[in-house]
PDB file of N, CA and C in Angstrom:
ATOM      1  N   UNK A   1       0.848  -1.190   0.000  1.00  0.00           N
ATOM      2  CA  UNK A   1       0.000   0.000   0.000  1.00  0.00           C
ATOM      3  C   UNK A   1       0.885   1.243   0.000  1.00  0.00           C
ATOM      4  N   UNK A   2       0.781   2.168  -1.073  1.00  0.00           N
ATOM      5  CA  UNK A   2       1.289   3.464  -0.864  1.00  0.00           C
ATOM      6  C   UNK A   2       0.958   4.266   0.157  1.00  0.00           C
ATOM      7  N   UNK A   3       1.801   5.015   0.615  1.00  0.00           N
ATOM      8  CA  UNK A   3       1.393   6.446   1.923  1.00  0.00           C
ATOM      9  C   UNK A   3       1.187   7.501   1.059  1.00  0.00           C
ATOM     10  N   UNK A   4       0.009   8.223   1.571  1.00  0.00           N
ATOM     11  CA  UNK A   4      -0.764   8.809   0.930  1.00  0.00           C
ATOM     12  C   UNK A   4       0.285  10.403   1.217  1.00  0.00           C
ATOM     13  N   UNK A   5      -0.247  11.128   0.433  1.00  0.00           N
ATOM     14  CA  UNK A   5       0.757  12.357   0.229  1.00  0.00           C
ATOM     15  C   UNK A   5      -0.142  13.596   0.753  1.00  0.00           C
ATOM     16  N   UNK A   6      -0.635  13.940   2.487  1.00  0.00           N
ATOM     17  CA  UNK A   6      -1.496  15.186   2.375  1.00  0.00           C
ATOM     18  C   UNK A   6      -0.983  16.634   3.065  1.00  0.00           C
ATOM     19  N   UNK A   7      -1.097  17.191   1.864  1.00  0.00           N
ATOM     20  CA  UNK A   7      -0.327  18.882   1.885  1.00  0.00           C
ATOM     21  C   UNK A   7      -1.600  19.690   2.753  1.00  0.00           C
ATOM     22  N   UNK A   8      -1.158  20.264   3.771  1.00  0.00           N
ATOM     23  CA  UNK A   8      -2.413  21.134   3.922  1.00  0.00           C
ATOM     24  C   UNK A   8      -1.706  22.680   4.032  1.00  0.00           C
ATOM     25  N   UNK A   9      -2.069  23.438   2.979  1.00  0.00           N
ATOM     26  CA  UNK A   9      -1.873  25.057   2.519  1.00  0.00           C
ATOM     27  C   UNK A   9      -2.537  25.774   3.722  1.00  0.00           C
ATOM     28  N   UNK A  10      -1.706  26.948   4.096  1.00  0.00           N
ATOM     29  CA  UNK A  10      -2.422  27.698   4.996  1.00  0.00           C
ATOM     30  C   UNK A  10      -1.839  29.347   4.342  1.00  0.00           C
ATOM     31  N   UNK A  11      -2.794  30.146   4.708  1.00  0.00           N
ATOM     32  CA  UNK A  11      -2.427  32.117   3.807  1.00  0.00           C
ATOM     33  C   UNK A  11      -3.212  33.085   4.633  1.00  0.00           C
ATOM     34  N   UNK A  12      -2.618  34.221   4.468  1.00  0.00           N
ATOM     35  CA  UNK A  12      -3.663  35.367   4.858  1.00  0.00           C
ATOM     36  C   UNK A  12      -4.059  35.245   3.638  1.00  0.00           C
ATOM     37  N   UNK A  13      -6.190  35.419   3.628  1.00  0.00           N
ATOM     38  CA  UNK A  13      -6.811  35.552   2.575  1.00  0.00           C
ATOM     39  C   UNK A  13      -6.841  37.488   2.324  1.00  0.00           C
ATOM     40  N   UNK A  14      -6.363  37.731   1.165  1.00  0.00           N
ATOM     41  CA  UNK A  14      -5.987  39.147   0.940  1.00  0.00           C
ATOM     42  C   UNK A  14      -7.244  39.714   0.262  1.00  0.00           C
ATOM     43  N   UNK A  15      -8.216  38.588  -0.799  1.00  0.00           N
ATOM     44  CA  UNK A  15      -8.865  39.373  -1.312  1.00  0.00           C
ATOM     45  C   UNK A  15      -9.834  38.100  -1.513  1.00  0.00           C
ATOM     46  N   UNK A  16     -10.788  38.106  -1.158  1.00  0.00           N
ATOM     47  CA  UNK A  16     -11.989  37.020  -0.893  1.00  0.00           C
ATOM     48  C   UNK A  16     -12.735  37.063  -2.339  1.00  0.00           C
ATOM     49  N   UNK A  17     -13.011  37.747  -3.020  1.00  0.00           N
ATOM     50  CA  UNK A  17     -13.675  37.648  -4.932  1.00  0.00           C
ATOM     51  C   UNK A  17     -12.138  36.922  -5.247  1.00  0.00           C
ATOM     52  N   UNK A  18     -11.245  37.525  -5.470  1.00  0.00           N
ATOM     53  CA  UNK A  18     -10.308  36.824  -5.839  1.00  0.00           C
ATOM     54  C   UNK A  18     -10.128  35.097  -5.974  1.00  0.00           C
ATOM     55  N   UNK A  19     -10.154  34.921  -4.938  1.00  0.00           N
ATOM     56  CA  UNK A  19     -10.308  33.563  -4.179  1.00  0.00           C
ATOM     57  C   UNK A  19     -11.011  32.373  -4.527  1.00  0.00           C
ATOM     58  N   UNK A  20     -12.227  33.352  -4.324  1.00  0.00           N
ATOM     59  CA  UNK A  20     -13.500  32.463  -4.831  1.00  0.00           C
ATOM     60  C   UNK A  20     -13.194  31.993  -6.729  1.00  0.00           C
ATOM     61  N   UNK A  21     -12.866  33.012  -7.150  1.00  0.00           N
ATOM     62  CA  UNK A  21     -12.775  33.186  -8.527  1.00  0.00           C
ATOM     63  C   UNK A  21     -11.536  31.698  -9.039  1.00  0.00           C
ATOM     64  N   UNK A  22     -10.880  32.477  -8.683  1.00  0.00           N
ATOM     65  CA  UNK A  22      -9.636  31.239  -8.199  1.00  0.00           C
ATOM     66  C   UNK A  22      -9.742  29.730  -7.708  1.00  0.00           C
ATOM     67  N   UNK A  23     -10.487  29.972  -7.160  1.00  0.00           N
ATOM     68  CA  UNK A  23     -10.392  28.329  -6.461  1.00  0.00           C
ATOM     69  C   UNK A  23     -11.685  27.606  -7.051  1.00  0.00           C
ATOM     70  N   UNK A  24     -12.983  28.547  -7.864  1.00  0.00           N
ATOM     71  CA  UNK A  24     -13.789  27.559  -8.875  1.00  0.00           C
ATOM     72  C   UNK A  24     -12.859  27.193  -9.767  1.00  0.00           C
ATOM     73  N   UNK A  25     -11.860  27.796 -10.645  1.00  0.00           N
ATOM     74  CA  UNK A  25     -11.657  27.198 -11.861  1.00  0.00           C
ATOM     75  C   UNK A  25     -10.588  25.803 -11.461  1.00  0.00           C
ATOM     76  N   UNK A  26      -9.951  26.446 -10.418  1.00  0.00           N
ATOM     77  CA  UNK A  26      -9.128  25.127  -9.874  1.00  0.00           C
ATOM     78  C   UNK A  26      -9.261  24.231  -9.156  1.00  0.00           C
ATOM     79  N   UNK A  27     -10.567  24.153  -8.871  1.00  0.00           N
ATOM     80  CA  UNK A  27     -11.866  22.857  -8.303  1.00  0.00           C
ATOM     81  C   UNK A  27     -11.800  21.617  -9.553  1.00  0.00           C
ATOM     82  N   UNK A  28     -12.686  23.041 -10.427  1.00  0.00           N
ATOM     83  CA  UNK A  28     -12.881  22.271 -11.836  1.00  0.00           C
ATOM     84  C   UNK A  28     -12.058  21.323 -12.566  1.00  0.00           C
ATOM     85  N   UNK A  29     -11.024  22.156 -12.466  1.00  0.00           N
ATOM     86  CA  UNK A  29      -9.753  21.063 -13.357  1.00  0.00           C
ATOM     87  C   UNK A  29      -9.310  20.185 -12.643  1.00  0.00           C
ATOM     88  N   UNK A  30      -9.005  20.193 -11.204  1.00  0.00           N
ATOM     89  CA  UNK A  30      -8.555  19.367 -10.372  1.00  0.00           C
ATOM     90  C   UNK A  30      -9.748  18.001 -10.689  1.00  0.00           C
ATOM     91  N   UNK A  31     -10.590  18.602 -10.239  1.00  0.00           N
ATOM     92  CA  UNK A  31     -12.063  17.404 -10.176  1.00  0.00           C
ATOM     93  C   UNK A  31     -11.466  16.945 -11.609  1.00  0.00           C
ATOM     94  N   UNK A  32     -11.694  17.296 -12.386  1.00  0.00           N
ATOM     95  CA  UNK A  32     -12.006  16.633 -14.000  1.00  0.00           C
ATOM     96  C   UNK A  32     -10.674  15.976 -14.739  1.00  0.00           C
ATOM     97  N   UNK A  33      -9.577  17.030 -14.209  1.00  0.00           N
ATOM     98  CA  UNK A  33      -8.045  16.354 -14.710  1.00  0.00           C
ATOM     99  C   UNK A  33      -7.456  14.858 -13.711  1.00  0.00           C
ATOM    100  N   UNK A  34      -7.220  15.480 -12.283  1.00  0.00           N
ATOM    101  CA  UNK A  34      -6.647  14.421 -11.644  1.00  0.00           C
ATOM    102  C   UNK A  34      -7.277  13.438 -10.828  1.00  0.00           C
ATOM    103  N   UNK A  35      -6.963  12.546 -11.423  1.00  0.00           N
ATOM    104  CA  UNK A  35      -7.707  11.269 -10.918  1.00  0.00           C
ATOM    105  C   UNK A  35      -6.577  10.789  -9.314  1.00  0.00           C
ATOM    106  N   UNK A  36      -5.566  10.977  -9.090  1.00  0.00           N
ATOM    107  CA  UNK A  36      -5.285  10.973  -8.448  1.00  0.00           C
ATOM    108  C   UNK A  36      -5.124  11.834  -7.087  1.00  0.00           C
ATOM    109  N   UNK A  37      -5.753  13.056  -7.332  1.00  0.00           N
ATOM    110  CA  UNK A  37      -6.288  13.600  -6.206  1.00  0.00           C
ATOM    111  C   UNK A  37      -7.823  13.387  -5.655  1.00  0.00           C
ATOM    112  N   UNK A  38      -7.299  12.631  -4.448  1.00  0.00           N
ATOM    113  CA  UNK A  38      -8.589  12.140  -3.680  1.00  0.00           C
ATOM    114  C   UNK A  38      -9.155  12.799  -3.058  1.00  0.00           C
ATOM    115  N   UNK A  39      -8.352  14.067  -2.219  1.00  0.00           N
ATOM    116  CA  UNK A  39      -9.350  14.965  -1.403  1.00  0.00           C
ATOM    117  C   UNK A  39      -9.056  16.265  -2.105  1.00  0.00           C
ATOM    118  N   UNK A  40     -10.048  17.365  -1.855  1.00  0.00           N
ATOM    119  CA  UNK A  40      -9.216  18.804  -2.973  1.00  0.00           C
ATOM    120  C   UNK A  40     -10.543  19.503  -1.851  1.00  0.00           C
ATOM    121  N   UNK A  41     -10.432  20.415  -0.539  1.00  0.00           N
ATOM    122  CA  UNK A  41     -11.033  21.030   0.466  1.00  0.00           C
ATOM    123  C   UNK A  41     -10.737  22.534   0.422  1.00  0.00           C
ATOM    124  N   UNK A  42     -11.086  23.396   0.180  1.00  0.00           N
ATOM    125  CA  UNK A  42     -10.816  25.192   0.817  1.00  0.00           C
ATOM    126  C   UNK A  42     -11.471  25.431   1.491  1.00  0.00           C
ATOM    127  N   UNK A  43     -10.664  25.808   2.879  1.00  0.00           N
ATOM    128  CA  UNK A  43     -11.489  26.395   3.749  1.00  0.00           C
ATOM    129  C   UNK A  43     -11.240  28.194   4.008  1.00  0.00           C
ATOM    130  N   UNK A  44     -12.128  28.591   4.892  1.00  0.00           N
ATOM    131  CA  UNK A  44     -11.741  30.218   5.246  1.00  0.00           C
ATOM    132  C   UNK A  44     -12.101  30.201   6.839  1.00  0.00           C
ATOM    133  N   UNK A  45     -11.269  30.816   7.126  1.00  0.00           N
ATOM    134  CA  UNK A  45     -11.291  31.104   8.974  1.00  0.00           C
ATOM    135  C   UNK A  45     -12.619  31.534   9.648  1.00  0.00           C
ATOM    136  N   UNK A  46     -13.117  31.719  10.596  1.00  0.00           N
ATOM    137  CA  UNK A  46     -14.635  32.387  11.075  1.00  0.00           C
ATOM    138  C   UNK A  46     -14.470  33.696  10.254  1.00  0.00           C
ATOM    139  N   UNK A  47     -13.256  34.247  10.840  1.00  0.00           N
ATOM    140  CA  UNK A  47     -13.085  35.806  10.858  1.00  0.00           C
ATOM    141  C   UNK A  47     -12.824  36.236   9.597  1.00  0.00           C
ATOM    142  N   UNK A  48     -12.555  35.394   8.489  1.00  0.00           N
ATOM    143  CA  UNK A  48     -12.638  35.767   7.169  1.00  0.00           C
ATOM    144  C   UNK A  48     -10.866  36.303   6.507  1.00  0.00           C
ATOM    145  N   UNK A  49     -10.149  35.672   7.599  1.00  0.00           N
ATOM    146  CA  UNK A  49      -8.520  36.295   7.773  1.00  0.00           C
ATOM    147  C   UNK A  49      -7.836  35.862   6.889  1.00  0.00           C
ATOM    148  N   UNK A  50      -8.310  34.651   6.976  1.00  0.00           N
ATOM    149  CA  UNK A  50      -7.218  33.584   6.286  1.00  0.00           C
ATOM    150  C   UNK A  50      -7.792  32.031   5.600  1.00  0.00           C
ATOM    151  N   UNK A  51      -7.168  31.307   5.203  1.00  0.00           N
ATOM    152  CA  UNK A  51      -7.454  30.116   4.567  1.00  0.00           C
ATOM    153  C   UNK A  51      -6.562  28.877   4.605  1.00  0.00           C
ATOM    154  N   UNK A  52      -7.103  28.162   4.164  1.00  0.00           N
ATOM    155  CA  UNK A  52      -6.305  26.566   4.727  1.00  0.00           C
ATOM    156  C   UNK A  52      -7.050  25.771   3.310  1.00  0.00           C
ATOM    157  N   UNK A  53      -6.236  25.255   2.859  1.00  0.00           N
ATOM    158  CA  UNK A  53      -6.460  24.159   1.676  1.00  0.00           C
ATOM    159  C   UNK A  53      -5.971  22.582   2.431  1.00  0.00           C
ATOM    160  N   UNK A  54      -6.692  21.837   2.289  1.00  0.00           N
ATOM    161  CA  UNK A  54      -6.373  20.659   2.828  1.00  0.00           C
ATOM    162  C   UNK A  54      -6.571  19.502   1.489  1.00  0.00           C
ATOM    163  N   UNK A  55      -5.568  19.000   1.279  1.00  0.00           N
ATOM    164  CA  UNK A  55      -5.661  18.185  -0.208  1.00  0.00           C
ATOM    165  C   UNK A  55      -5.181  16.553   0.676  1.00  0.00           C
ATOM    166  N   UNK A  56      -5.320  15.697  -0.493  1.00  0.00           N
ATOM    167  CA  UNK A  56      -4.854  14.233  -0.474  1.00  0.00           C
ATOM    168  C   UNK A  56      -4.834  13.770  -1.635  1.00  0.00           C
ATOM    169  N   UNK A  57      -3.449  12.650  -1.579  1.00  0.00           N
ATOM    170  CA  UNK A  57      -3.157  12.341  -2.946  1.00  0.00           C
ATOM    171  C   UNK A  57      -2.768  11.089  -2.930  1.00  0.00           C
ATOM    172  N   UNK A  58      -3.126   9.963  -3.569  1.00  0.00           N
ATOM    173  CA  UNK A  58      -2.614   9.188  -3.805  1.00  0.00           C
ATOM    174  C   UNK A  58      -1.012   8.485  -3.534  1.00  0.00           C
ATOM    175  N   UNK A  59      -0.361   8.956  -4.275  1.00  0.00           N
ATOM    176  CA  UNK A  59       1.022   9.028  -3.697  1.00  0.00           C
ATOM    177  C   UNK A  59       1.660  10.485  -4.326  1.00  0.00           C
ATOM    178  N   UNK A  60       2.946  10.170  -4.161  1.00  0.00           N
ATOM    179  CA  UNK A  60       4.280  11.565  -4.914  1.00  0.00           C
ATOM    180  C   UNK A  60       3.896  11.630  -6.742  1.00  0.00           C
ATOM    181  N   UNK A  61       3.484  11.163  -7.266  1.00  0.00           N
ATOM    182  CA  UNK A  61       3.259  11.242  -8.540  1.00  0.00           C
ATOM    183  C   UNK A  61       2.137  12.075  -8.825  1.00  0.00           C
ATOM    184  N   UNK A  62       1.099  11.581  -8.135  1.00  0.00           N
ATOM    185  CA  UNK A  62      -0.494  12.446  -8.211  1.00  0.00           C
ATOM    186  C   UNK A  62      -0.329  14.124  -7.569  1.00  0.00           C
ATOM    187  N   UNK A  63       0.486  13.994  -6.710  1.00  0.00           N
ATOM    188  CA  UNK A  63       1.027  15.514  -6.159  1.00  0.00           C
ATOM    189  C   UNK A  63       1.372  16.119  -6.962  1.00  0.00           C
ATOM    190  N   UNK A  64       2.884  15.449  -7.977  1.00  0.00           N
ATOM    191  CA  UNK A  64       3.677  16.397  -8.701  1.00  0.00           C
ATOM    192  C   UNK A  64       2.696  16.415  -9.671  1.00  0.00           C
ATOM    193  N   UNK A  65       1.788  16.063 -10.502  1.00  0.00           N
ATOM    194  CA  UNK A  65       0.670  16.237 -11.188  1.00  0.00           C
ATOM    195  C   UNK A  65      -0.095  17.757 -11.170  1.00  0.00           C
ATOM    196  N   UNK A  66      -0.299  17.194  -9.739  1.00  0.00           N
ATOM    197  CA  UNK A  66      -1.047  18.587  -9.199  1.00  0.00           C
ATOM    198  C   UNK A  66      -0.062  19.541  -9.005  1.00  0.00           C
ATOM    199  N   UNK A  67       0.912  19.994  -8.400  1.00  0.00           N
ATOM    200  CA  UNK A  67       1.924  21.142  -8.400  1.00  0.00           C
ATOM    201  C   UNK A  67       2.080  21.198  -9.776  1.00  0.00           C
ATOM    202  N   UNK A  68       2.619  20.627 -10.795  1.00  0.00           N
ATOM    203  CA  UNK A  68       2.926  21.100 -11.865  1.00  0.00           C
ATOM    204  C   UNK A  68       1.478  21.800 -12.706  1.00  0.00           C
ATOM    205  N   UNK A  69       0.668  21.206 -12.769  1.00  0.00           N
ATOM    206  CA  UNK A  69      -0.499  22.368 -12.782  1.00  0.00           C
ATOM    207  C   UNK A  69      -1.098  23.124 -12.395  1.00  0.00           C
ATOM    208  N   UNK A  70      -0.260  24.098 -11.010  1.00  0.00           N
ATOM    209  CA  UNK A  70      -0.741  24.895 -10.376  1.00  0.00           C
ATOM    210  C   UNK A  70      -0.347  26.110 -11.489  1.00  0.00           C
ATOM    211  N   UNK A  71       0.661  25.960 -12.224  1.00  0.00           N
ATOM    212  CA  UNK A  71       1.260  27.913 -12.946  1.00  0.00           C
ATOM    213  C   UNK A  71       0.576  28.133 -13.735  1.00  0.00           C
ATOM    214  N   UNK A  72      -0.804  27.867 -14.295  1.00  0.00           N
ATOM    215  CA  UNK A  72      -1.554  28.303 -14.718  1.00  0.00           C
ATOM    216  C   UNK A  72      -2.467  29.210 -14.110  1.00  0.00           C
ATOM    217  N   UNK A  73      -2.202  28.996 -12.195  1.00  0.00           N
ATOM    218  CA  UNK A  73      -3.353  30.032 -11.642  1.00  0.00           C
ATOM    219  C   UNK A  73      -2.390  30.354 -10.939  1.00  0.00           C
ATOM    220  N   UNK A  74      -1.425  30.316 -10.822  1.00  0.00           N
ATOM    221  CA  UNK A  74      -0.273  30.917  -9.587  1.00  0.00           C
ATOM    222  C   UNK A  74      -0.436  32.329  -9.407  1.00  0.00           C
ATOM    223  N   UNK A  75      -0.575  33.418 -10.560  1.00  0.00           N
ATOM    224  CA  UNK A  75      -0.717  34.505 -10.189  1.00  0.00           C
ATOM    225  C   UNK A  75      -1.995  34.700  -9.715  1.00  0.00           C
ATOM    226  N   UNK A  76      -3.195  34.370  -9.975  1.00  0.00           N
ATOM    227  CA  UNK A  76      -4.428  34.668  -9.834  1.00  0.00           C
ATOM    228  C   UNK A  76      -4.155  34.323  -8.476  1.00  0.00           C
ATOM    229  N   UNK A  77      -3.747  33.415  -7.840  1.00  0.00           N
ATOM    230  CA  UNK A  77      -3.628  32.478  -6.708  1.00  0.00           C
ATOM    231  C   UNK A  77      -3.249  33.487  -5.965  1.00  0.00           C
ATOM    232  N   UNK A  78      -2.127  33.694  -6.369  1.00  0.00           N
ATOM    233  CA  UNK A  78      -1.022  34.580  -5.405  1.00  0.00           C
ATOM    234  C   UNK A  78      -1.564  35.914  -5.132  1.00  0.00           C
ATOM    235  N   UNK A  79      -2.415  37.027  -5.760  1.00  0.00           N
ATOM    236  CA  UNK A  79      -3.006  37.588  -5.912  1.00  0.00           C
ATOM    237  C   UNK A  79      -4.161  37.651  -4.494  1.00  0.00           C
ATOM    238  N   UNK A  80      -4.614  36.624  -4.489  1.00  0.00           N
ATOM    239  CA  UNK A  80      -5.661  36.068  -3.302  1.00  0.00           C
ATOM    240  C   UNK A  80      -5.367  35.746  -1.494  1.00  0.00           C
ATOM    241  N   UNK A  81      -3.981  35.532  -2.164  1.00  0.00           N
ATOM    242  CA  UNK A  81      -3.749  34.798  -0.948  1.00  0.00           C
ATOM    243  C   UNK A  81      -2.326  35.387  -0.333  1.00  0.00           C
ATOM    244  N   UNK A  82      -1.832  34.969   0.748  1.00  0.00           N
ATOM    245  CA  UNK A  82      -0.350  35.243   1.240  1.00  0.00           C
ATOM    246  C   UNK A  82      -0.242  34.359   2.064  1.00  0.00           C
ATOM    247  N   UNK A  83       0.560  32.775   1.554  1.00  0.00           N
ATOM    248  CA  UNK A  83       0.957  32.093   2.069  1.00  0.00           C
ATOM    249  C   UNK A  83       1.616  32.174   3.319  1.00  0.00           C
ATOM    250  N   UNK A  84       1.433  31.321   4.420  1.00  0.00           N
ATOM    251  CA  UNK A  84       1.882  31.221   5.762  1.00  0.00           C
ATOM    252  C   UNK A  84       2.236  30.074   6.230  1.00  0.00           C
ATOM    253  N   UNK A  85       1.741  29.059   5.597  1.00  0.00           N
ATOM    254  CA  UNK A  85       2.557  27.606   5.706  1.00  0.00           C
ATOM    255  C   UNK A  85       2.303  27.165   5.198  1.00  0.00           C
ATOM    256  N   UNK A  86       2.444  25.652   4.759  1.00  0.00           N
ATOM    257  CA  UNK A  86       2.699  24.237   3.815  1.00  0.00           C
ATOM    258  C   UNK A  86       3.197  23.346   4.656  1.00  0.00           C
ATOM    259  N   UNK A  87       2.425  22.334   4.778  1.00  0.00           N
ATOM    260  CA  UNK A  87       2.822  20.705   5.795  1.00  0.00           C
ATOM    261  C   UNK A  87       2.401  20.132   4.524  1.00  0.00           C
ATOM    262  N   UNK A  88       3.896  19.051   4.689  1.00  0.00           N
ATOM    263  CA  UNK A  88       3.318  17.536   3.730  1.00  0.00           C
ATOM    264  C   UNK A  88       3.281  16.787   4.780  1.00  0.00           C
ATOM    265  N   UNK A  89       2.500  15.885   4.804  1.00  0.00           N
ATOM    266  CA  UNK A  89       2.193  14.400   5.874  1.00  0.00           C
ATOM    267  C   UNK A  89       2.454  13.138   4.602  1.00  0.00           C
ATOM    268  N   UNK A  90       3.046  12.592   5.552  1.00  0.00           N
ATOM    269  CA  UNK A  90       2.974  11.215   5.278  1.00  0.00           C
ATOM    270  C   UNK A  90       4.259  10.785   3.836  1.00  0.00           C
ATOM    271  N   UNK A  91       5.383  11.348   4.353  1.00  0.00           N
ATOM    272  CA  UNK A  91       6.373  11.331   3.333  1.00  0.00           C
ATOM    273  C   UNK A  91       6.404  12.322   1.732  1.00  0.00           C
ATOM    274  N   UNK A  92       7.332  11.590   1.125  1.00  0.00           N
ATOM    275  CA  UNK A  92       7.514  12.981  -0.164  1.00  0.00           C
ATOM    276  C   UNK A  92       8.628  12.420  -0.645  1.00  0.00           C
ATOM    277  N   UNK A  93       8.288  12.121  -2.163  1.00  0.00           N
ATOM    278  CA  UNK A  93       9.584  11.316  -3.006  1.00  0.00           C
ATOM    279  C   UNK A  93      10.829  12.586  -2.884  1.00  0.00           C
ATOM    280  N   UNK A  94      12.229  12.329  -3.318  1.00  0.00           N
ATOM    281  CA  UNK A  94      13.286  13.168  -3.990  1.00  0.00           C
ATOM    282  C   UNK A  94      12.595  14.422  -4.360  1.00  0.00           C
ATOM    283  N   UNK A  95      11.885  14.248  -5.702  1.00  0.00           N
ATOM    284  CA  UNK A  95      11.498  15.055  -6.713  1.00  0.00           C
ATOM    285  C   UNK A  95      10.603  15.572  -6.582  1.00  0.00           C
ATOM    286  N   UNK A  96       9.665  14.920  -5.560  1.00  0.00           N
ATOM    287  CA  UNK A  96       8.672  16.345  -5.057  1.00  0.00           C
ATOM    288  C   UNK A  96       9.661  16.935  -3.957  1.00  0.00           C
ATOM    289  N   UNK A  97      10.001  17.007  -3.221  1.00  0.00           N
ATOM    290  CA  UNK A  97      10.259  17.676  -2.471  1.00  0.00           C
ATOM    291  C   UNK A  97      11.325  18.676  -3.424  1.00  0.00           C
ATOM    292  N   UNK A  98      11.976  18.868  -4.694  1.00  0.00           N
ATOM    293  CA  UNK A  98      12.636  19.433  -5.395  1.00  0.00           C
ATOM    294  C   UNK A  98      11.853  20.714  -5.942  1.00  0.00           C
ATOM    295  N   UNK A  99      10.977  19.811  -6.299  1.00  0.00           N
ATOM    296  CA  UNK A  99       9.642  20.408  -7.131  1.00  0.00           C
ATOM    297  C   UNK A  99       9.132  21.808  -5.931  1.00  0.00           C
ATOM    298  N   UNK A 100       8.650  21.439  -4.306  1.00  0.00           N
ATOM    299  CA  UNK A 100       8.115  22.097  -3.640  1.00  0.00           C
ATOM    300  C   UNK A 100       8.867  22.893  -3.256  1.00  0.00           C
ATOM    301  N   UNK A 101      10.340  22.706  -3.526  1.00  0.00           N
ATOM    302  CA  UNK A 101      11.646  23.808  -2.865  1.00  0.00           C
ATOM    303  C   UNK A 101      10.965  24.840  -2.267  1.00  0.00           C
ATOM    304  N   UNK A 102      10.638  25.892  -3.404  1.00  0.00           N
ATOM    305  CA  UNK A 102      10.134  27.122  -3.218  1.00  0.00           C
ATOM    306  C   UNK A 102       9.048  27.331  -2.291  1.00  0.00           C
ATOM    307  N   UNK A 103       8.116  26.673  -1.991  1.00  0.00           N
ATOM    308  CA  UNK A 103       7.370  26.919  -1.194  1.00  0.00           C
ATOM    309  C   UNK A 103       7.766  26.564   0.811  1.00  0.00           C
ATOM    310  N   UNK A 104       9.151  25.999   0.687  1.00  0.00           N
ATOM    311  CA  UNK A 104       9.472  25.893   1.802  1.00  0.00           C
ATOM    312  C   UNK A 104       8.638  25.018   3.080  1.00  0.00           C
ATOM    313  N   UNK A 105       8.177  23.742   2.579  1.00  0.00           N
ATOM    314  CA  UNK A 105       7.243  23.270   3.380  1.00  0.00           C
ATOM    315  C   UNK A 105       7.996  22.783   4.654  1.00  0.00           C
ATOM    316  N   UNK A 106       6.991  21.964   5.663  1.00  0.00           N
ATOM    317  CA  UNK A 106       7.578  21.528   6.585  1.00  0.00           C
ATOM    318  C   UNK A 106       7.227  20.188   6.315  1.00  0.00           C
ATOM    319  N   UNK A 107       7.952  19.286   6.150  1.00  0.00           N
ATOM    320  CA  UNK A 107       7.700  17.768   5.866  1.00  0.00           C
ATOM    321  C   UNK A 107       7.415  16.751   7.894  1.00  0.00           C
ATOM    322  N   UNK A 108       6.538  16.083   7.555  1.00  0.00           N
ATOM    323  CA  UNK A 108       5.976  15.247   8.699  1.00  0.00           C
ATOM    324  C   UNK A 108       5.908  13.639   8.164  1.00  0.00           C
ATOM    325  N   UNK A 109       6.222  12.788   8.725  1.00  0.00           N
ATOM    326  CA  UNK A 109       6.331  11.275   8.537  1.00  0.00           C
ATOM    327  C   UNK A 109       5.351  10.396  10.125  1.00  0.00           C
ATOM    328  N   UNK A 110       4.473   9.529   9.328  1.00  0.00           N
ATOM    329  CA  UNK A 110       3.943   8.618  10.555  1.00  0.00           C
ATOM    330  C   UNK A 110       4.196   8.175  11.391  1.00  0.00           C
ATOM    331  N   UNK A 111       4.175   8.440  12.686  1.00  0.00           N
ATOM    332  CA  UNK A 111       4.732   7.748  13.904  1.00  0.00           C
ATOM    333  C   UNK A 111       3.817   7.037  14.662  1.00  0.00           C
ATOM    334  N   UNK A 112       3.083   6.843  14.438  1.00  0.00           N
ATOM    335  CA  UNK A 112       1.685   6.416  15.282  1.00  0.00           C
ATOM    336  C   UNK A 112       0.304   6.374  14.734  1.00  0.00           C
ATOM    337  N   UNK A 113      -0.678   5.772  15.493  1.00  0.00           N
ATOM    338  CA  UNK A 113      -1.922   5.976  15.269  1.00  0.00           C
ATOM    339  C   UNK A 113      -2.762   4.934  14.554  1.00  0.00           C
ATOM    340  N   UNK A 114      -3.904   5.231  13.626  1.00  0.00           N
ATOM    341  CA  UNK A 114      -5.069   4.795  13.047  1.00  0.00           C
ATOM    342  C   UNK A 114      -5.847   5.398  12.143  1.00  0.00           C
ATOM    343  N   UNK A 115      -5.986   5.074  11.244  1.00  0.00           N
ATOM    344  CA  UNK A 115      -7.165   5.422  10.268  1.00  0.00           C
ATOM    345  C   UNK A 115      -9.066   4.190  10.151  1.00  0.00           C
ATOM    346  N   UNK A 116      -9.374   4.826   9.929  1.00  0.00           N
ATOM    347  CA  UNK A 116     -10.658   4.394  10.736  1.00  0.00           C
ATOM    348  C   UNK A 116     -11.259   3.810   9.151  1.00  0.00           C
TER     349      UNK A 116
END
């Protein structure tokens, strides 16, 4: 069984139309392109501050899938948002973690627990 690959994005939300605008078209393609992304979640804080993307992927392949088709909305993205962290769970091949350089994540590996 592969270990599943889940990134969860966190930003100050800068401009909420933005966002929204942003994150339909990249629902869409996600839903319809990658079959290997299993979970694809945006959330927004009570207070309307900030945001948290919580994804799941199959393994390191279905990720770099998905990162490599993010530069089509990166500016629109970036525009929306002001990144504040990036966690990968559950491992990260060589080449993603090459791939994610730039975003400076904090990588986490399984030590415990259960899935239900």
């Amino acid at each position: 069984m592969r270990v599943k690959r889940i990134p969860i994005f966190e930003g100050d939300l800068l401009d909420r139309a933005k966002l929204d605008a942003v994150m339909a078209r990249m629902v869409s393609k996600v839903q319809s392109s990658e079959p290997g992304t299993l979970d694809y979640e945006w959330t927004v804080s009570e207070d309307g501050k900030s945001c948290a993307i919580f994804e799941r992927y199959r393994d390191s392949e279905a990720m770099l899938a998905h990162v490599n088709g993010f530069g089509e909305f990166a500016d629109e993205f970036m525009a929306a948002v002001r990144p504040t962290g990036f966690q990968i769970y559950g491992g990260a091949s060589d080449e993603l973690k090459s791939t994610l350089a730039g975003f400076s994540p904090s990588y986490y590996v399984k030590i415990g627990g259960f899935v239900r």
